[in-house]
Protein backbone atom coordinates (compact mmCIF):
# COMPACT_ATOMS: atom_id res chain seq x y z
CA UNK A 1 -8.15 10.31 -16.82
CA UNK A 2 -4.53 9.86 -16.66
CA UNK A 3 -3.03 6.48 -15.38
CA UNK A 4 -1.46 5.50 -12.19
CA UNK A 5 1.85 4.51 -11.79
CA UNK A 6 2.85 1.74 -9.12
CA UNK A 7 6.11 0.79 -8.05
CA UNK A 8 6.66 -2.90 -6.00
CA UNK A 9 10.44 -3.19 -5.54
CA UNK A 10 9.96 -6.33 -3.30
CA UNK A 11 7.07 -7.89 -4.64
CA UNK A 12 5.81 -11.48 -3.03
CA UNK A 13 3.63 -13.89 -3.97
CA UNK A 14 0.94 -14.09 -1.23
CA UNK A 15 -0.24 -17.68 -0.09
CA UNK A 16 -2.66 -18.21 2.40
CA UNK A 17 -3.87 -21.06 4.24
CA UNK A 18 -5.58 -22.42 7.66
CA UNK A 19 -5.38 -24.84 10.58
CA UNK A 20 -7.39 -25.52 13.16
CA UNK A 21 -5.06 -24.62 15.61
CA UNK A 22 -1.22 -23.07 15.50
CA UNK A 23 0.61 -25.37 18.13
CA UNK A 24 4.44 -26.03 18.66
CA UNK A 25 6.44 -29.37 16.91
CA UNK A 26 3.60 -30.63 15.16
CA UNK A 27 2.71 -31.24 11.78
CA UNK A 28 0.19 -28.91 11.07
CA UNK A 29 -2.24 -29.42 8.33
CA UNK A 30 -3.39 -27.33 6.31
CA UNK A 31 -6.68 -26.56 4.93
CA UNK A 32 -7.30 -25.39 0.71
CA UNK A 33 -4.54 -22.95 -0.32
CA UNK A 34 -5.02 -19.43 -2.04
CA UNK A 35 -1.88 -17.38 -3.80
CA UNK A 36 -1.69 -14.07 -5.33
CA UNK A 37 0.26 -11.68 -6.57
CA UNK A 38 1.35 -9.29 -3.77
CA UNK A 39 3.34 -6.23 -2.28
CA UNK A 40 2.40 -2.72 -2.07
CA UNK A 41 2.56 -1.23 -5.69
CA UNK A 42 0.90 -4.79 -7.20
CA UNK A 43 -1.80 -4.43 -4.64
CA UNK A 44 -2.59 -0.90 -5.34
CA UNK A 45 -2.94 -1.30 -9.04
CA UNK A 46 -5.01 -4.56 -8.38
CA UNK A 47 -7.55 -2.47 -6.39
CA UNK A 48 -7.31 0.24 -8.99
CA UNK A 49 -8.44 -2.11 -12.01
CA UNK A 50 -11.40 -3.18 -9.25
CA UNK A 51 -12.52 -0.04 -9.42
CA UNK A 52 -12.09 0.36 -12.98
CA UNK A 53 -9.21 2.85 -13.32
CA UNK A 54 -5.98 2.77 -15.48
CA UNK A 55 -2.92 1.92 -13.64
CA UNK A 56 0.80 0.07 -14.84
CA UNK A 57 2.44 -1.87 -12.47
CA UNK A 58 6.25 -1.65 -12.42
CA UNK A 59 7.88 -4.50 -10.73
CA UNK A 60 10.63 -6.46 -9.83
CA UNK A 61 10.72 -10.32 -10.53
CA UNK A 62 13.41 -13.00 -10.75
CA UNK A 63 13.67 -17.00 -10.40
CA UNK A 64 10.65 -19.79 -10.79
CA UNK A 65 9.01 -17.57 -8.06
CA UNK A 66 9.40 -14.91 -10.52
CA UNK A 67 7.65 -17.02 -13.41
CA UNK A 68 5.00 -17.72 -10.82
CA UNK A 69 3.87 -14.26 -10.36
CA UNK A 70 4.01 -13.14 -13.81
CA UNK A 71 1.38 -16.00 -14.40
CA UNK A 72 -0.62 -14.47 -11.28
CA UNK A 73 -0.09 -10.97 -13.09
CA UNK A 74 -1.42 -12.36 -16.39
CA UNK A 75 -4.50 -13.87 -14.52
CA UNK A 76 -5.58 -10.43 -13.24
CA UNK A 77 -5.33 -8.55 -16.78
CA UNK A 78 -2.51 -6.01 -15.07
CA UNK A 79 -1.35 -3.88 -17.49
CA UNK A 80 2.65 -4.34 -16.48
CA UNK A 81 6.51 -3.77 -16.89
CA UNK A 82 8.41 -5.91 -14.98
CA UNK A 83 12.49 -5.82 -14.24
CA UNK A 84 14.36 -9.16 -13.80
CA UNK A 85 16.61 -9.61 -11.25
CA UNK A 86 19.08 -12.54 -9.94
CA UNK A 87 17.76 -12.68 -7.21
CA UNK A 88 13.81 -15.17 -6.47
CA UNK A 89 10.81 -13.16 -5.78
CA UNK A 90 9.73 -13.34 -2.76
CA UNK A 91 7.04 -15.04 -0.56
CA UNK A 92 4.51 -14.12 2.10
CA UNK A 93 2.23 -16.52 4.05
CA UNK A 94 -1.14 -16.04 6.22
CA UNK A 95 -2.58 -18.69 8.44
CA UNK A 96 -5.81 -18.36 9.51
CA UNK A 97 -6.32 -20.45 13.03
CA UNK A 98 -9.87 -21.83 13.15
CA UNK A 99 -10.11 -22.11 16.88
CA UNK A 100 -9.18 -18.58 17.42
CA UNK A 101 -10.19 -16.56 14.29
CA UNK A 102 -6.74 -15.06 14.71
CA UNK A 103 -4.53 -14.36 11.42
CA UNK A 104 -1.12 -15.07 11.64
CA UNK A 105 1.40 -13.54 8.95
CA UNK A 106 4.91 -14.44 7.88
CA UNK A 107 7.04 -12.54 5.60
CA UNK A 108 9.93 -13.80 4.08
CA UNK A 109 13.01 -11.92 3.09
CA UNK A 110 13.64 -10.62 -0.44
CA UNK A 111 16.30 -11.07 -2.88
CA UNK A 112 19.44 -8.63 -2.90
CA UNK A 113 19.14 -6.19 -5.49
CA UNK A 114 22.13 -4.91 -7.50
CA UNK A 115 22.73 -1.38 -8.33
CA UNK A 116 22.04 -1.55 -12.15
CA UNK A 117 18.76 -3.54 -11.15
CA UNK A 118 17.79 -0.56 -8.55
CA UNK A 119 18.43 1.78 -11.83
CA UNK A 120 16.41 -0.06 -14.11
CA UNK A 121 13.77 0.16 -11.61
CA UNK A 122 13.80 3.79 -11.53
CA UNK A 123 14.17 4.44 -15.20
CA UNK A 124 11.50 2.50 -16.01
CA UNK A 125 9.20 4.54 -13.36
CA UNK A 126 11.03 7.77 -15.02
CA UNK A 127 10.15 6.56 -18.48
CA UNK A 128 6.12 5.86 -17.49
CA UNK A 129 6.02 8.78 -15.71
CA UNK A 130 4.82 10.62 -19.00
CA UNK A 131 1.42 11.70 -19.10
CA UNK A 132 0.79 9.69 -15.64
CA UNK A 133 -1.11 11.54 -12.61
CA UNK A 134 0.60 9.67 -10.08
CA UNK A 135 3.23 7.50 -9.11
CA UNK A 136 2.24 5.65 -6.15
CA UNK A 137 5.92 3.92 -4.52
CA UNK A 138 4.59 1.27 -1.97
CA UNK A 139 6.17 -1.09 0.00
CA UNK A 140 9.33 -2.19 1.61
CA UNK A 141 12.96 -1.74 0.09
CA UNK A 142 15.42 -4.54 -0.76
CA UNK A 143 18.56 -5.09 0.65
CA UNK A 144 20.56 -3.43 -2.14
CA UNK A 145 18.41 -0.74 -2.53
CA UNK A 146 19.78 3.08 -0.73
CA UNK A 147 17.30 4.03 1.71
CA UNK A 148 16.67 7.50 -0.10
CA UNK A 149 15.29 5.37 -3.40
CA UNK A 150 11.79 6.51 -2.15
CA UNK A 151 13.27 10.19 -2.13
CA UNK A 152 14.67 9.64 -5.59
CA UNK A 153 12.00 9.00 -7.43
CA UNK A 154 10.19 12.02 -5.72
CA UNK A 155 12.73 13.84 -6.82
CA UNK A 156 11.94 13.08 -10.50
CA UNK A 157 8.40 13.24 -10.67
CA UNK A 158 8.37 16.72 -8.97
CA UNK A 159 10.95 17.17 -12.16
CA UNK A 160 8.08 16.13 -14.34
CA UNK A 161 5.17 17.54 -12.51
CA UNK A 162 3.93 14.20 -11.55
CA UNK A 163 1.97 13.28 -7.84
CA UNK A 164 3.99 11.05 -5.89
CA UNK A 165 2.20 8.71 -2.82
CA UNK A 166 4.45 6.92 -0.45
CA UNK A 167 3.33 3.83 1.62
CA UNK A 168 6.26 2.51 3.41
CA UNK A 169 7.96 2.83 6.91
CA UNK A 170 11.63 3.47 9.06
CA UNK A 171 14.29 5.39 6.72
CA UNK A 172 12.91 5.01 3.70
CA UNK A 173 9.88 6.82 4.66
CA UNK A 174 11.51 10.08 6.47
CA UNK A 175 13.97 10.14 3.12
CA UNK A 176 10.87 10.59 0.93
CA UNK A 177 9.57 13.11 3.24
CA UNK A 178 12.42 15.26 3.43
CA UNK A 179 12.27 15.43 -0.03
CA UNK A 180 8.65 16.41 -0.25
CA UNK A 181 5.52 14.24 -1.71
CA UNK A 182 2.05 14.84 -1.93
CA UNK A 183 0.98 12.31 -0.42
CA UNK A 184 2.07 10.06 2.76
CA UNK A 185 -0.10 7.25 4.40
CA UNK A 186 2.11 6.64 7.97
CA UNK A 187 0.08 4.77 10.48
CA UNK A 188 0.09 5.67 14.16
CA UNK A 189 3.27 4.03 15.14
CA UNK A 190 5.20 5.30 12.31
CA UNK A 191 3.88 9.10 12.71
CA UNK A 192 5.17 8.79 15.74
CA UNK A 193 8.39 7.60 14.50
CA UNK A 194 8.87 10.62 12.06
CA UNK A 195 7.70 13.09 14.99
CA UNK A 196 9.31 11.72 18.12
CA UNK A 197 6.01 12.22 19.31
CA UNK A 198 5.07 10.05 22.82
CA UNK A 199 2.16 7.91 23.42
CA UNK A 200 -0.90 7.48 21.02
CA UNK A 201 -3.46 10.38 22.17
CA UNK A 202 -5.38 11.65 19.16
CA UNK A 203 -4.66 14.74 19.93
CA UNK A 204 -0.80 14.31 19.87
CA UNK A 205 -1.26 12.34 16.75
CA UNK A 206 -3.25 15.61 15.05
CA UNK A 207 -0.74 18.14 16.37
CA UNK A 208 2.33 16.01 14.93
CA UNK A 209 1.06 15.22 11.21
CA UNK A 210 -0.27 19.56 10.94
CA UNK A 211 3.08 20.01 11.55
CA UNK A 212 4.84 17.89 9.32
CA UNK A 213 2.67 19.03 6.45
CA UNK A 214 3.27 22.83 7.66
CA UNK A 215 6.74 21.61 7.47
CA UNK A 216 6.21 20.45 3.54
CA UNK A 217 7.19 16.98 3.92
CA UNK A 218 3.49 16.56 2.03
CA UNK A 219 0.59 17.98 1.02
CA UNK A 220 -1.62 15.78 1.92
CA UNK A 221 -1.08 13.36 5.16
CA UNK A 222 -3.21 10.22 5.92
CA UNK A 223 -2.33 8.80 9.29
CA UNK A 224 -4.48 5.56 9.08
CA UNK A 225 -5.35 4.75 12.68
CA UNK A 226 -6.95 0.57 12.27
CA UNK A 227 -10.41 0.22 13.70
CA UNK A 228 -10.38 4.00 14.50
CA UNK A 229 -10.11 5.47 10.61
CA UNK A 230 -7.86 7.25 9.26
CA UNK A 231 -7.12 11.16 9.83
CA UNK A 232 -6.35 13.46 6.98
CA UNK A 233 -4.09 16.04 6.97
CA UNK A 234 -3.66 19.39 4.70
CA UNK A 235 -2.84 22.80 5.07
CA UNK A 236 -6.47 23.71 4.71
CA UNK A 237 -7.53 21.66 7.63
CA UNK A 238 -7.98 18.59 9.04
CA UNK A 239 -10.36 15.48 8.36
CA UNK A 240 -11.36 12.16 10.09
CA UNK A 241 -13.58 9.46 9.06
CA UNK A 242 -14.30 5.80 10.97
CA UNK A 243 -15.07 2.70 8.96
CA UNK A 244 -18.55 0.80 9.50
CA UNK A 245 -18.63 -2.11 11.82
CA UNK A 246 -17.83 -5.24 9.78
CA UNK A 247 -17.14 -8.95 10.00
CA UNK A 248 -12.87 -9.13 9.83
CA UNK A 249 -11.78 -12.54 7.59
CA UNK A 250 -8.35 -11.06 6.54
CA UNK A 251 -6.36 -8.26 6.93
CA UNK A 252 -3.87 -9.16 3.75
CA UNK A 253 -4.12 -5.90 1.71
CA UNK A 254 -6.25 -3.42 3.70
CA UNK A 255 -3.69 -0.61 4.14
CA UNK A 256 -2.57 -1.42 0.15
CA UNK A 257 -6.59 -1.03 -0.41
CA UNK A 258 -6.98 2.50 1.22
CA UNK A 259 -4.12 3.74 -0.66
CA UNK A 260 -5.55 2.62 -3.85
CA UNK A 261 -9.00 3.77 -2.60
CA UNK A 262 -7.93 7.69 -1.83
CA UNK A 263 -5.44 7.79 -4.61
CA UNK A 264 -8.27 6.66 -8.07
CA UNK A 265 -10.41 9.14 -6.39
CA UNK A 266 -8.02 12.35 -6.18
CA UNK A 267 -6.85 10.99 -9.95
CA UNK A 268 -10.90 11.33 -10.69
CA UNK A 269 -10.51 15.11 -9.46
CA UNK A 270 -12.57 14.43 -6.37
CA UNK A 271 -12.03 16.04 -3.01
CA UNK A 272 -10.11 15.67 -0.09
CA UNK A 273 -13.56 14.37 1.95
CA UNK A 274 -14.31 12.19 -0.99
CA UNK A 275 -11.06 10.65 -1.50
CA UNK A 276 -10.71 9.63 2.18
CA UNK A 277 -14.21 8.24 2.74
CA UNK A 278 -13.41 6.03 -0.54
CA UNK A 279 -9.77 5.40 0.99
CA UNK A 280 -11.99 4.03 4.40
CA UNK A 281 -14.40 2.04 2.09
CA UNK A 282 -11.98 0.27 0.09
CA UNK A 283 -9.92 -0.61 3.26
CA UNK A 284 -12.90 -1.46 5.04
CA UNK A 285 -14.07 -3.95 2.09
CA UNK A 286 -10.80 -5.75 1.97
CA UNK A 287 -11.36 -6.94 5.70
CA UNK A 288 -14.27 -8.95 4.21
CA UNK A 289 -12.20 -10.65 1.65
CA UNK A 290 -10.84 -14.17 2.39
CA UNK A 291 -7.12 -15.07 2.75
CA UNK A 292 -5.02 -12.72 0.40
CA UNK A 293 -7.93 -11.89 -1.66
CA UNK A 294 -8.34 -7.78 -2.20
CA UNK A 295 -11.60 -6.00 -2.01
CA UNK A 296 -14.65 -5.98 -4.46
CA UNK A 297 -15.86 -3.25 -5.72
CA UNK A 298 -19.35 -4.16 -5.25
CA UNK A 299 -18.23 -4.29 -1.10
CA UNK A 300 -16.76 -0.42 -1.48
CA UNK A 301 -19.41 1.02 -3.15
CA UNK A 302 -21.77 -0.04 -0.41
CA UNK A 303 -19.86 0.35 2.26
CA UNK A 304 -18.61 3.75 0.88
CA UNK A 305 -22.30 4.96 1.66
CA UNK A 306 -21.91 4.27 5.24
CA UNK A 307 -18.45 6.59 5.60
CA UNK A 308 -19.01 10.10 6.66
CA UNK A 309 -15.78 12.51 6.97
CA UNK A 310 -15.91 15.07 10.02
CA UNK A 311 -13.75 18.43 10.40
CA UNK A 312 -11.62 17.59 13.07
């Protein structure tokens, strides 16, 4: 099988932490603290090596934060390329409140990228690009970065007959889609977004992504719809599948997990049915993971029994 290509522009590192209750001016302190590497792109290729594919994670990382996430990298055997920049990695924090069970998630701003560290970026996807299945471009942009990079490097993998799965939101996200990618993961409020579309009937929601695959903005369309599942979208028809009823410790990585989850199994040459109910397993499994931890592939193989995709 060929490998999968992931691109984190704005990689973080992911700490998470609890209290026993979130309240105003106080000191709050903290329980036993977890970090790992995250963003989009590093999350999908961690979930990919879970489940025992081939992936290379192309990165960017700069300052001791930088350092940091390398060793991170190293820790989870990630095959890698990374591309230093000026500017410190980011990081992300989740707070789990103990009185509450609620999850509470701050995400810190970025460095600034400069144009010949946007380029490097993109060669360096261009240059891995041969003999890969797909590129999978995840996450949010930099400030530095044009809002069409998304676009541009769908651009060159059609070029080089290579997949290309988006997982981001706003501009960037219509920009890819106007220049045509297999495959899209928008959730509700960002199909509606792209569409214009009012309100959140299912319904709507079905009518809007048929059309913006009839439309070509991509062959395949995942709308993934929280609690509900996820509906998928081709020009053959139209799937749905609901995840089973489990216990929710974290959310950190769930979206990142599906994606991952769908895009090993199309790279495997499985079907459209297939793909999604493993997309819904692994998302499912990372809700049972604790703080920024991702899922186990022990968790989606079970739970992947327990998914059953329905012609809408």
């Amino acid at each position: 099988m060929a490998h999968i290509v992931t691109l984190t522009l704005n990689p973080a590192i992911d700490v998470a932490t609890s209290v026993p209750e979130v309240t105003p001016e106080h000191k709050l302190r903290c329980g036993a603290v977890r970090r790992d590497p995250g963003g989009g792109g590093i999350n999908v290729a961690r979930v990919v090596r879970e489940l025992g594919g081939e992936s290379i994670a192309v990165y960017t990382r700069g300052g001791a934060t930088g350092l940091l996430l390398e060793e991170l990298l190293e820790e989870k055997g990630l095959l890698r390329r990374s591309i230093p920049v000026a500017g410190s990695t980011r990081e992300s924090f989740t707070v789990a409140e103990g009185s509450s069970a609620r999850e509470y998630r701050f995400i810190l701003p970025g460095p600034v990228l400069t144009e010949p560290e946007w380029r490097r970026c993109l060669t360096t996807v261009e240059e891995l690009a041969q003999g890969a299945s797909f590129i999978v471009a995840s996450g949010s942009l930099p400030l530095g970065v044009p809002e069409d990079f998304y676009a541009r490097v769908a651009r060159m993998a059609k070029q080089r007959g290579v997949r290309v799965v988006v997982d981001t939101s706003g501009t960037p996200l219509a920009a890819a889609l106007e220049e045509g990618v297999f495959l899209a993961k928008p959730n509700r409020r960002e199909l509606c977004e792209l569409t214009g579309m009012k309100g959140e009937d299912f319904a709507g929601q079905a009518a809007a992504a048929r059309e913006l695959v009839a439309r070509g903005r991509a062959e395949v369309l995942a709308v993934s719809m929280g609690a509900d599942g996820a509906l998928l979208t081709t020009r053959d028809g139209q799937l749905r599948a609901s995840p089973p009823p489990v216990e929710t410790h974290s959310s950190v990585g769930a979206g990142d997990s599906f994606v991952a989850g769908m895009t090993l199994s199309l790279a495997r040459g499985k079907p459209h049915d297939e793909a999604l109910r493993w997309g819904i397993a692994c998302g499912t499994a990372a809700l049972l993971s604790q703080g920024t931890d991702l899922c186990a592939r022990a968790d989606v193989e079970r739970l992947w029994t327990q998914v059953a995709a329905a012609t809408v």
